[in-house]
N, C-alpha and C. Protein backbone atom coordinates (compact mmCIF):
# COMPACT_ATOMS: atom_id res chain seq x y z
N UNK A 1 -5.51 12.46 -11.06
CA UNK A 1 -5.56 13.10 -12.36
C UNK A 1 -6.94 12.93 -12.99
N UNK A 2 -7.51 11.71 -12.74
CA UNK A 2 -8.67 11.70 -13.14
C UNK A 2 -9.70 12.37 -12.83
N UNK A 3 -9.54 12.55 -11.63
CA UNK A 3 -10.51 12.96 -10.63
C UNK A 3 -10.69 14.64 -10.53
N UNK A 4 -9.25 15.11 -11.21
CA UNK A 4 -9.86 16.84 -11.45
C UNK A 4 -9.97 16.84 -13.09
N UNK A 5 -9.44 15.68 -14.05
CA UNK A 5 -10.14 16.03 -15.79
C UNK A 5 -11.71 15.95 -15.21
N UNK A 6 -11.94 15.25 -14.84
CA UNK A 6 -13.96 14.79 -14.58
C UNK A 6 -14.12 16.27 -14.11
N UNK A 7 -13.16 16.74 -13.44
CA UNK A 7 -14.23 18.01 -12.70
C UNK A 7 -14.18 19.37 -13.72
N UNK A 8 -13.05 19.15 -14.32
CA UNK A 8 -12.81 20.53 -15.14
C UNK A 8 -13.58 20.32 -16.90
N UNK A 9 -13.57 18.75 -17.32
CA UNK A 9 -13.90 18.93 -18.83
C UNK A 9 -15.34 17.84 -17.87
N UNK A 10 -15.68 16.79 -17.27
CA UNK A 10 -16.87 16.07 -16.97
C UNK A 10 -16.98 14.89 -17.78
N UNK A 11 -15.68 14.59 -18.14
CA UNK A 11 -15.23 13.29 -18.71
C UNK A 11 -13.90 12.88 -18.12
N UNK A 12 -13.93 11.42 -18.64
CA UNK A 12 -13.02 11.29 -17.99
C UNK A 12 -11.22 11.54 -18.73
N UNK A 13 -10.10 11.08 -18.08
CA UNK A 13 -9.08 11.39 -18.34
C UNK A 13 -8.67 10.40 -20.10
N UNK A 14 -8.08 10.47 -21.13
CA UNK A 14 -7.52 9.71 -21.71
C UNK A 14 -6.63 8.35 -21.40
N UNK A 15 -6.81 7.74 -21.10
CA UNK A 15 -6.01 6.53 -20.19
C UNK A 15 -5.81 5.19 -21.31
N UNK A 16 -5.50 5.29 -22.80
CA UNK A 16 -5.39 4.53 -23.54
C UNK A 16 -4.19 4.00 -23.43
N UNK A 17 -3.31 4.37 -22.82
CA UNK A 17 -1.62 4.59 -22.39
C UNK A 17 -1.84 3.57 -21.19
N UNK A 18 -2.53 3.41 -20.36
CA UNK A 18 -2.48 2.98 -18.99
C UNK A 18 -2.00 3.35 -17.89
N UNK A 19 -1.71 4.52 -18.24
CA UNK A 19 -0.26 5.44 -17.40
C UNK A 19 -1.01 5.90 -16.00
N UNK A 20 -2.67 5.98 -15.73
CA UNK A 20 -3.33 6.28 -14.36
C UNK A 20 -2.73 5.10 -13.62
N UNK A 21 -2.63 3.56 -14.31
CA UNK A 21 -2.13 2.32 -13.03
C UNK A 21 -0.49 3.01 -12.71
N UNK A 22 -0.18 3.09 -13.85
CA UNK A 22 1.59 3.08 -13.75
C UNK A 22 1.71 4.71 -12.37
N UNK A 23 0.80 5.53 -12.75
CA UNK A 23 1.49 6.50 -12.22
C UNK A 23 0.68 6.18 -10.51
N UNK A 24 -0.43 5.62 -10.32
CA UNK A 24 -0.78 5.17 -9.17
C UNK A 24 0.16 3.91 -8.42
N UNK A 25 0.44 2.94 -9.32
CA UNK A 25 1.09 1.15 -8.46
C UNK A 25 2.83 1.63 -8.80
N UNK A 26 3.69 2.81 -9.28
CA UNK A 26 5.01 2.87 -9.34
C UNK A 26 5.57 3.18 -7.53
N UNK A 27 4.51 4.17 -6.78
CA UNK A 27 5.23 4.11 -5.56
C UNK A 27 5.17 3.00 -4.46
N UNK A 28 4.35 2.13 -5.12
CA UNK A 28 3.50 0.51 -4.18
C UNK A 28 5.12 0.53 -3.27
N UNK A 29 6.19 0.23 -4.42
CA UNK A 29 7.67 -0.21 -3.48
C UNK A 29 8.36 0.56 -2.63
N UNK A 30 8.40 1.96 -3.15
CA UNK A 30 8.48 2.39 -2.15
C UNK A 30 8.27 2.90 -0.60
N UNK A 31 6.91 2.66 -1.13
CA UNK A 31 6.19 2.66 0.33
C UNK A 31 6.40 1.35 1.59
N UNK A 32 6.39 -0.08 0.29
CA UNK A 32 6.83 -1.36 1.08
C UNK A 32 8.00 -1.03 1.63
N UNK A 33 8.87 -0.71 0.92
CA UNK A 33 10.71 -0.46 1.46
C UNK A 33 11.06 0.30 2.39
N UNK A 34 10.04 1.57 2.61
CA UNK A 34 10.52 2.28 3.90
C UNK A 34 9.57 1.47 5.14
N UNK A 35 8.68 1.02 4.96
CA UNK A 35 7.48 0.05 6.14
C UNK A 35 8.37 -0.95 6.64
N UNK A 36 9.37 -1.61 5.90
CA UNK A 36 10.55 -2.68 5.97
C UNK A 36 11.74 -2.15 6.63
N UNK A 37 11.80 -1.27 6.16
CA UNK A 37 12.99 -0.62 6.69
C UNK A 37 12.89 -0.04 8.33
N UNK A 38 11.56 0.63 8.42
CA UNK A 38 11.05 1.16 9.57
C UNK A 38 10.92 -0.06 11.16
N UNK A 39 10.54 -1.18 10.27
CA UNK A 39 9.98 -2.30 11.01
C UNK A 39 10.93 -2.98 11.57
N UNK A 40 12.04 -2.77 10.87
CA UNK A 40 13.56 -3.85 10.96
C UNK A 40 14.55 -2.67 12.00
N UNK A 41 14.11 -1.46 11.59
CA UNK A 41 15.19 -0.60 12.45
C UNK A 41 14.51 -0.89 13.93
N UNK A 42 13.17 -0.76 14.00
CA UNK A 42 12.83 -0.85 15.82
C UNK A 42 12.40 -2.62 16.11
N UNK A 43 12.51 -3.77 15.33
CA UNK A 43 12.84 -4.78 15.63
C UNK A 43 13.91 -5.61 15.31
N UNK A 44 14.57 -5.38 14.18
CA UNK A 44 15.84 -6.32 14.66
C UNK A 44 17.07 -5.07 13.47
N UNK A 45 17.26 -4.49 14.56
CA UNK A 45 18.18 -3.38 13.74
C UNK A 45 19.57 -3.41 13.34
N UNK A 46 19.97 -4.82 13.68
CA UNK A 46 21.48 -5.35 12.94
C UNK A 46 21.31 -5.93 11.99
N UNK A 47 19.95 -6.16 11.46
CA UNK A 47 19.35 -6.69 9.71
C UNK A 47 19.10 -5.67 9.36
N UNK A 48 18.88 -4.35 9.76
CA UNK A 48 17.60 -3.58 8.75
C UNK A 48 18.78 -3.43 7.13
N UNK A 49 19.79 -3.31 7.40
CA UNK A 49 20.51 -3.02 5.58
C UNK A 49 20.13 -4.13 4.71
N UNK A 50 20.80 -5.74 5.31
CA UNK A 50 19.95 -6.68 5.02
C UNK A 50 18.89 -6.98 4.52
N UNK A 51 17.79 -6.49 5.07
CA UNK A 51 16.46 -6.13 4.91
C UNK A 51 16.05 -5.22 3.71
N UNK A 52 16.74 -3.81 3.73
CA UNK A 52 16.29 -2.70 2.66
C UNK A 52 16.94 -3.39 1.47
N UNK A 53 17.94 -3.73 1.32
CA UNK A 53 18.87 -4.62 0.01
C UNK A 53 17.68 -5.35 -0.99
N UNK A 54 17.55 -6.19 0.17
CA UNK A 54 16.24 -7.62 -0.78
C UNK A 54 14.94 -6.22 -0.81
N UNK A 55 14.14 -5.92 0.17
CA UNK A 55 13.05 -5.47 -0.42
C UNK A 55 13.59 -4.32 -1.43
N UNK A 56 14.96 -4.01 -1.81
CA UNK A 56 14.77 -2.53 -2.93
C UNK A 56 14.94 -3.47 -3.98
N UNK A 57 15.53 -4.58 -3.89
CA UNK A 57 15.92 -5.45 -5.22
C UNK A 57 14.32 -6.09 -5.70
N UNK A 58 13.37 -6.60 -4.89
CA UNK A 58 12.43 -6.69 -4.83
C UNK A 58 11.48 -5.52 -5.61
N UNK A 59 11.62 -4.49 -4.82
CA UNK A 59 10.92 -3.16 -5.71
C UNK A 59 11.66 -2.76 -6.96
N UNK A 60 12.55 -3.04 -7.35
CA UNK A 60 13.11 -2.80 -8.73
C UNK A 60 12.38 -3.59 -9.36
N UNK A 61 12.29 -4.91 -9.36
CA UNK A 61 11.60 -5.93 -9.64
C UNK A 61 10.42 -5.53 -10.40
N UNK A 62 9.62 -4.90 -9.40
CA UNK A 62 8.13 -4.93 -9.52
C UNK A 62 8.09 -3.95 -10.60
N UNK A 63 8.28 -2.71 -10.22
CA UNK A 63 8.40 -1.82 -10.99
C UNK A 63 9.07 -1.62 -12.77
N UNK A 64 10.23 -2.51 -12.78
CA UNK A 64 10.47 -3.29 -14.09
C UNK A 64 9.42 -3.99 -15.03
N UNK A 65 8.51 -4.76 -14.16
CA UNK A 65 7.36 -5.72 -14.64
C UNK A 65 6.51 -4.96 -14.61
N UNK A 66 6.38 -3.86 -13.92
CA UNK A 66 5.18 -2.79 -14.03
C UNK A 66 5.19 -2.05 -15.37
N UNK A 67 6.20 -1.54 -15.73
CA UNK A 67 6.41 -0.84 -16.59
C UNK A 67 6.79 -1.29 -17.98
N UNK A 68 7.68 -2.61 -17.74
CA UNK A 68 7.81 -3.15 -19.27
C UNK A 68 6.00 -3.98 -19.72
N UNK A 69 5.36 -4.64 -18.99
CA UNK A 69 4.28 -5.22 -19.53
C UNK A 69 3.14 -4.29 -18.48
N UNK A 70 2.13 -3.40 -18.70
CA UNK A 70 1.41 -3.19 -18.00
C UNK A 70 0.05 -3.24 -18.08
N UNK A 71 0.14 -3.73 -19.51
CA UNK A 71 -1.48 -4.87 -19.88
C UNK A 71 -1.29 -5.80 -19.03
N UNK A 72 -0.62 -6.53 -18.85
CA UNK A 72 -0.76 -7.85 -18.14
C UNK A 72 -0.51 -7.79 -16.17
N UNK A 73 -0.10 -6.55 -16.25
CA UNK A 73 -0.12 -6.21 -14.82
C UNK A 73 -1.80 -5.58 -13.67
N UNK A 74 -2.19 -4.77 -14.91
CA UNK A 74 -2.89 -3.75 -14.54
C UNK A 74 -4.31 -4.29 -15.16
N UNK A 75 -5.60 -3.76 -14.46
CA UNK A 75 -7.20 -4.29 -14.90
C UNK A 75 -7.45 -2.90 -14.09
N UNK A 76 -8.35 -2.41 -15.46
CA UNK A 76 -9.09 -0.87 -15.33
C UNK A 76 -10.55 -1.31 -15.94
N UNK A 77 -11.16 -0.39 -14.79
CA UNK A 77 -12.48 -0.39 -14.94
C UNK A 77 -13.12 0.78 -15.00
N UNK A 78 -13.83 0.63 -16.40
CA UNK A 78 -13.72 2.15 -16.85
C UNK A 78 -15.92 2.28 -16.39
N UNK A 79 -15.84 3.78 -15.83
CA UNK A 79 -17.72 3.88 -15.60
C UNK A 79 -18.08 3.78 -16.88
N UNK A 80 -19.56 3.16 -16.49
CA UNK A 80 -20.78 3.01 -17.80
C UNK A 80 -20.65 4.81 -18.80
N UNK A 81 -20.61 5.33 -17.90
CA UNK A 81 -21.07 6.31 -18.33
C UNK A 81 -19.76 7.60 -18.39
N UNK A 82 -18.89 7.77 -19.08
CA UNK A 82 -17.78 8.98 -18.93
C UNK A 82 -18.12 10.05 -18.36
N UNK A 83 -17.44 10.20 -17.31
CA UNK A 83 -17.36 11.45 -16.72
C UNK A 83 -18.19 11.28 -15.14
N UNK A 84 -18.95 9.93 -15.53
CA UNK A 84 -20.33 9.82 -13.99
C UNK A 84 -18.92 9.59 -12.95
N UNK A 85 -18.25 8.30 -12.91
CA UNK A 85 -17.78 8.40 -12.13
C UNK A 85 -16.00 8.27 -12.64
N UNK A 86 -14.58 7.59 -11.82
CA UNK A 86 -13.69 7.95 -11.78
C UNK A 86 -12.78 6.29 -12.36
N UNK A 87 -12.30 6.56 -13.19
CA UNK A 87 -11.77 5.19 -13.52
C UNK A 87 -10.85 4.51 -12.77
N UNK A 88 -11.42 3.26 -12.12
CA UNK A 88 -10.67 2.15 -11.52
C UNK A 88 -9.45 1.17 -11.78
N UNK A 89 -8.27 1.39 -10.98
CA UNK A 89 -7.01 0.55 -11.60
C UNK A 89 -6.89 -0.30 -10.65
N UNK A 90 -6.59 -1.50 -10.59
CA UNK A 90 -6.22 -2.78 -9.95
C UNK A 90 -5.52 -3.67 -10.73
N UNK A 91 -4.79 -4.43 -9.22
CA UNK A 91 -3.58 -5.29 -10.22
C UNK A 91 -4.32 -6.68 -10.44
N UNK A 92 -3.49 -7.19 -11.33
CA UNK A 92 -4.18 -8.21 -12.09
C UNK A 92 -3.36 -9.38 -11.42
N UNK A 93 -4.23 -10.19 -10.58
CA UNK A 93 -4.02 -11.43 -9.31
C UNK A 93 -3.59 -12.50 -10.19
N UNK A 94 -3.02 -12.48 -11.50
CA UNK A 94 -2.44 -13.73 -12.30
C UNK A 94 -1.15 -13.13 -12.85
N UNK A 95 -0.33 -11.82 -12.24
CA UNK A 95 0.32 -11.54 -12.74
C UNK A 95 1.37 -11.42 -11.32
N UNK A 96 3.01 -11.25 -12.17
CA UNK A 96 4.10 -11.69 -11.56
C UNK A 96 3.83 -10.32 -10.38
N UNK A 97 3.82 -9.31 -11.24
CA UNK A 97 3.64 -7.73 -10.40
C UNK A 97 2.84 -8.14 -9.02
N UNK A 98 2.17 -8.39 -9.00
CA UNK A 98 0.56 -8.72 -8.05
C UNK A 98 0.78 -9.78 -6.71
N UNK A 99 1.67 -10.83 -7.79
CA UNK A 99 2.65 -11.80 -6.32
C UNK A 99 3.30 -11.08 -5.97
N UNK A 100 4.37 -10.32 -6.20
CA UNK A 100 5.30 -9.28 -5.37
C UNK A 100 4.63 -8.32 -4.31
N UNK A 101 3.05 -7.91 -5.10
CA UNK A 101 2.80 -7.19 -4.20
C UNK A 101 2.31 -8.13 -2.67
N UNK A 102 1.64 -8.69 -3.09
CA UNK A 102 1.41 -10.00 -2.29
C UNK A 102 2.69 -9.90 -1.26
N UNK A 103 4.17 -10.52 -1.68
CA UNK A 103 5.30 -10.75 -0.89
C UNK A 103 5.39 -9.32 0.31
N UNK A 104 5.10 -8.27 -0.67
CA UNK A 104 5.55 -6.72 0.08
C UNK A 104 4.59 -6.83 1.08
N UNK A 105 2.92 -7.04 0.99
CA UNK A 105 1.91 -7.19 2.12
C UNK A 105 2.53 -8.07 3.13
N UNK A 106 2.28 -9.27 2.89
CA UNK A 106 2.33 -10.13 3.73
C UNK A 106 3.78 -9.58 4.58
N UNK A 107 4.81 -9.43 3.98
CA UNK A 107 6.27 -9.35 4.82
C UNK A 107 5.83 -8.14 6.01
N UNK A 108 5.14 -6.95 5.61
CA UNK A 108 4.77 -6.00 6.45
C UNK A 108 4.09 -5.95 7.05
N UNK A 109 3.00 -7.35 6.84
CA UNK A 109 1.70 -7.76 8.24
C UNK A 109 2.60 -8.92 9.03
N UNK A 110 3.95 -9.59 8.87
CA UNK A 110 4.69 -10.15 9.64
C UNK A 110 5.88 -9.23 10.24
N UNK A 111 6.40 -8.37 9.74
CA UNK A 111 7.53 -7.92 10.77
C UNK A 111 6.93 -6.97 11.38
N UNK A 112 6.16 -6.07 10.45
CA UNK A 112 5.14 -5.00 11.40
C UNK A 112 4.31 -5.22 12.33
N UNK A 113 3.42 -5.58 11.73
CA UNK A 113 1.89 -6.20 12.20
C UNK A 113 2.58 -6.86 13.66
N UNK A 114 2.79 -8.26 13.56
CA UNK A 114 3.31 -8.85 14.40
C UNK A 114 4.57 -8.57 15.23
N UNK A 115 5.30 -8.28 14.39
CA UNK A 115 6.80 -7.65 15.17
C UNK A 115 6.47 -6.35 16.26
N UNK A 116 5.98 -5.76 16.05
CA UNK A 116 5.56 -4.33 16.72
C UNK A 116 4.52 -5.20 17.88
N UNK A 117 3.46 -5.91 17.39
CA UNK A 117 2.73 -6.14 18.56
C UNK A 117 3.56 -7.53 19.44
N UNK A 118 4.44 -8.19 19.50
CA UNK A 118 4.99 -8.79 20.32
C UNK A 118 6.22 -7.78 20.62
N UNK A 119 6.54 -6.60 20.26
CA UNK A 119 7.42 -5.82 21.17
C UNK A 119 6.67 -5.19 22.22
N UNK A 120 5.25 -5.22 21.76
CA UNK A 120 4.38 -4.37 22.39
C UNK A 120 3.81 -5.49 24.09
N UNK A 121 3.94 -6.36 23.79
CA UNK A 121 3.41 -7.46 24.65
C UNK A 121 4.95 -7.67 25.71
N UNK A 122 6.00 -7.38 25.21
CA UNK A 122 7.16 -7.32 26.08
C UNK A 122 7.30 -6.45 26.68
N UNK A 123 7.06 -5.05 25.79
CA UNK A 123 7.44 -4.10 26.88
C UNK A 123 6.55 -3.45 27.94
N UNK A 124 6.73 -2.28 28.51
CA UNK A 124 5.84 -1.94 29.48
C UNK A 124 5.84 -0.46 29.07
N UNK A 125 4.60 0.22 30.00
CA UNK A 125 4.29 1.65 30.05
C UNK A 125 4.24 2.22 28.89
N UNK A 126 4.95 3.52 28.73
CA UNK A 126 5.03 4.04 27.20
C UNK A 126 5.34 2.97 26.12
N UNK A 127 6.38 2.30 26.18
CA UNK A 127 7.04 1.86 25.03
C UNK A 127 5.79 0.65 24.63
N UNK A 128 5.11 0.12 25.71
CA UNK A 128 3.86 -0.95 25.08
C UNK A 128 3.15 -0.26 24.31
N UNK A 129 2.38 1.05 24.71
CA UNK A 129 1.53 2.05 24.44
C UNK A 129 1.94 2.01 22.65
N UNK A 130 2.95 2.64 22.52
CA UNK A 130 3.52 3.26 21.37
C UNK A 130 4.04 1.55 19.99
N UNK A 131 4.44 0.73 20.48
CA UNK A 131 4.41 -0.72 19.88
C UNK A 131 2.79 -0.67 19.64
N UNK A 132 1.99 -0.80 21.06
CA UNK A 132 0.32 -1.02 20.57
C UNK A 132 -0.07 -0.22 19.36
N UNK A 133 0.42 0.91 19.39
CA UNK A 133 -0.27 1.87 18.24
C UNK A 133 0.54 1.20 16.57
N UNK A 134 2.00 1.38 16.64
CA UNK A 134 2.21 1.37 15.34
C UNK A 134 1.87 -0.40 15.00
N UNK A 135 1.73 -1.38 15.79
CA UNK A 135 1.32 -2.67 15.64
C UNK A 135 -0.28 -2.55 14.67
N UNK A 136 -1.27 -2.09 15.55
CA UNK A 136 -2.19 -1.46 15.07
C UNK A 136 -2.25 -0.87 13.52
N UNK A 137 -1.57 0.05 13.17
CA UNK A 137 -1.38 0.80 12.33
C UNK A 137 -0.81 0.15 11.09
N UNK A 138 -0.15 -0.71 11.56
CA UNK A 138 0.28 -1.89 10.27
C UNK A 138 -0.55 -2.74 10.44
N UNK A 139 -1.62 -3.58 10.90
CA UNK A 139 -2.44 -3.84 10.52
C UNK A 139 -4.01 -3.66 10.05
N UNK A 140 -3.94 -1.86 10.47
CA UNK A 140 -5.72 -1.17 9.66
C UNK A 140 -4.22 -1.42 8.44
N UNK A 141 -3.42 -0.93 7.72
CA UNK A 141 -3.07 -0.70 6.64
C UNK A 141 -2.85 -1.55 5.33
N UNK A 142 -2.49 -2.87 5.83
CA UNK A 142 -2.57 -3.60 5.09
C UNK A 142 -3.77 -4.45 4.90
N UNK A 143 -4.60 -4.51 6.20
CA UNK A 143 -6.32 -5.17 5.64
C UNK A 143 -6.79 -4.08 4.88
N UNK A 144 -6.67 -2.37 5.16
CA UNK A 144 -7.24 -2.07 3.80
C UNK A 144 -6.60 -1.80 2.78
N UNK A 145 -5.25 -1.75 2.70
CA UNK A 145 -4.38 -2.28 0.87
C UNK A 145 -5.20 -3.36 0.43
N UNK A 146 -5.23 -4.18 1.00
CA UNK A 146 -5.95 -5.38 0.73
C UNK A 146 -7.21 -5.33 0.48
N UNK A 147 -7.88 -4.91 0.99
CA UNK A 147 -9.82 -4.77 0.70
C UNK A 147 -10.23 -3.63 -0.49
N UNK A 148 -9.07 -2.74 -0.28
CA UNK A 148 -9.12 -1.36 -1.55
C UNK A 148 -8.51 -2.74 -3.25
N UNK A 149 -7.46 -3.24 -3.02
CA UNK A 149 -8.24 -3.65 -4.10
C UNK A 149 -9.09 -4.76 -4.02
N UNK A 150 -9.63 -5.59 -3.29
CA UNK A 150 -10.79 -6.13 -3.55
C UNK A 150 -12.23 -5.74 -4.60
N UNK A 151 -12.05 -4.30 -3.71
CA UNK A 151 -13.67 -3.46 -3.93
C UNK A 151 -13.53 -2.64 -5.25
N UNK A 152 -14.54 -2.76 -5.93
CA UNK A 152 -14.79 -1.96 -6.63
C UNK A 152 -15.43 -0.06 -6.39
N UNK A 153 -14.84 0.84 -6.42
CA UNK A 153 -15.15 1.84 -6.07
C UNK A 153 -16.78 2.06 -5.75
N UNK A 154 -16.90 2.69 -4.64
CA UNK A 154 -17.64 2.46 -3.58
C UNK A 154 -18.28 3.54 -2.38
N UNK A 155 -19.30 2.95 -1.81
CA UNK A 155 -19.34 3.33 -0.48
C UNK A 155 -18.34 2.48 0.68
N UNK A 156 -18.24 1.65 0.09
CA UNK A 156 -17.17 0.67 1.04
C UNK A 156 -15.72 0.81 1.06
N UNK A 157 -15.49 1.76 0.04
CA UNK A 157 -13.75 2.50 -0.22
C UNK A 157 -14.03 3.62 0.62
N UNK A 158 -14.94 4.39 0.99
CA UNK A 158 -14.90 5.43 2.34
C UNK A 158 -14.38 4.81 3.52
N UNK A 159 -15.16 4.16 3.76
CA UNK A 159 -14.70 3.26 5.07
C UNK A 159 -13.45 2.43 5.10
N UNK A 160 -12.68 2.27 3.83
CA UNK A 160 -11.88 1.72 3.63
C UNK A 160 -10.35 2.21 3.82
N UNK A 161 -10.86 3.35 3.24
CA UNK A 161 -9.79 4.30 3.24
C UNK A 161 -9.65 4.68 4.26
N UNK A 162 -10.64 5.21 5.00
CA UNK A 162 -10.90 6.18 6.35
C UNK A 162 -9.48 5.06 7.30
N UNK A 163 -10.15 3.70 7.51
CA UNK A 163 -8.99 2.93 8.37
C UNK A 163 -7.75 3.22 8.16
N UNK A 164 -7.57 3.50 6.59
CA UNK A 164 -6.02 3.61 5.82
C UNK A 164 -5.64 4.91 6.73
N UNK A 165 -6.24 6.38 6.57
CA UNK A 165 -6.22 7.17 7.09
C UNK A 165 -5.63 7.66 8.77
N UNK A 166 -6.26 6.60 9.61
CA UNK A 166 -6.49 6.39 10.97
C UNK A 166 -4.69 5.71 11.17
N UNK A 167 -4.60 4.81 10.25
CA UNK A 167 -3.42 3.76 10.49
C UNK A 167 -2.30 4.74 10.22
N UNK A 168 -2.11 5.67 9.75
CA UNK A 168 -1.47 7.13 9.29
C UNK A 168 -1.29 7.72 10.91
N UNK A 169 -2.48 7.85 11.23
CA UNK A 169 -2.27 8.71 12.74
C UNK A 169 -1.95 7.74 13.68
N UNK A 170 -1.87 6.25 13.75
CA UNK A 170 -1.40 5.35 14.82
C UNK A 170 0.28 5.42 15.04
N UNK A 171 0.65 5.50 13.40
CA UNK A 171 1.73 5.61 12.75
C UNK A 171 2.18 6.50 13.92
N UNK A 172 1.41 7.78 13.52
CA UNK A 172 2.45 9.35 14.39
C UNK A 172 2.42 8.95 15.56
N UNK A 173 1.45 8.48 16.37
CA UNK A 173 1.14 8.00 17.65
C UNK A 173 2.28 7.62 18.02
N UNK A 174 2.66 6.32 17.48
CA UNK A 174 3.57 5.46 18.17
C UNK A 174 4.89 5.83 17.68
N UNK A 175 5.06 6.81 17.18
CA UNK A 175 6.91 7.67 17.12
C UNK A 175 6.83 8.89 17.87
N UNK A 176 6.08 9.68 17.63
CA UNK A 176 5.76 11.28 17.96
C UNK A 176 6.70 10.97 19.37
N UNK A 177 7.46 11.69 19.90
CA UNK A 177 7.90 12.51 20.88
C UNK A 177 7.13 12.66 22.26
């Protein structure tokens, strides 16, 4: 939203509301919950309900704390100059929101990350191939969740993203047909 007000008025969006974090960090859970869900159906698929239960109770969670306090969730960094560049939202690493997200990473660089690449180390031929990729793919994704918010908008969010991007096509890789 920001990014076409700058192009159409050359300022930036009104964001006194905070509503650019809310409407950017509201799908964070959902995205964790299907990565959980995905990870648990092709490694241990007599938990995955188990599994989606806690992480949706989990993403209610977040999203509750997102939305009832989002001063204390959310740190925006607005350019020197309105309109030069695109205003920055990141979560705020002393807040409850920010550990959850924390819990959602980490759980998806352990059942994914790892789960996929020790299915991948068991099995053989295709099915290693296709474990190698989505193993892969959960881990470009969460080192760059992780480094995107580190960085402050960038030349180093190209490259950042680009991995995010790539981990998208490992994704198709290792299901595709």
């Amino acid at each position: 939203m920001d990014f076409v007000t700058v192009l159409i008025t050359q300022t930036n969006i009104d964001n006194s509301l905070g509503f650019i974090g809310l409407i950017n960090w509201m799908w964070f859970p959902g995205v964790a919950i299907f990565g959980m869900f995905f990870g648990a159906e092709l490694i241990i698929p007599k938990k995955k309900w188990s599994i989606f239960v806690i992480y949706l109770i989990l993403g209610i969670i977040f999203d509750v704390l997102l939305f009832l306090d989002p001063s204390s969730a959310l740190i925006y960094t607005y350019p020197a100059i309105p309109g030069e560049d695109l205003i920055n939202d990141s979560l705020n690493f002393d807040s409850m929101v920010s550990i959850l997200a924390l819990i959602f990473l980490l759980s998806i660089l352990v059942l994914d990350g790892f789960g996929f690449l020790r299915k991948g180390i068991q099995g053989t031929g295709d099915i290693r191939r296709r474990f190698y990729y989505l193993s892969l793919g959960a881990f470009l994704y969460i080192a760059g969740g992780i480094l995107d918010g580190l960085f402050d908008p960038g030349i180093s969010l190209i490259f950042i993203r680009s991995a995010m991007i790539i981990s998208a096509l490992l994704f198709y890789l290792g299901v595709k047909s």
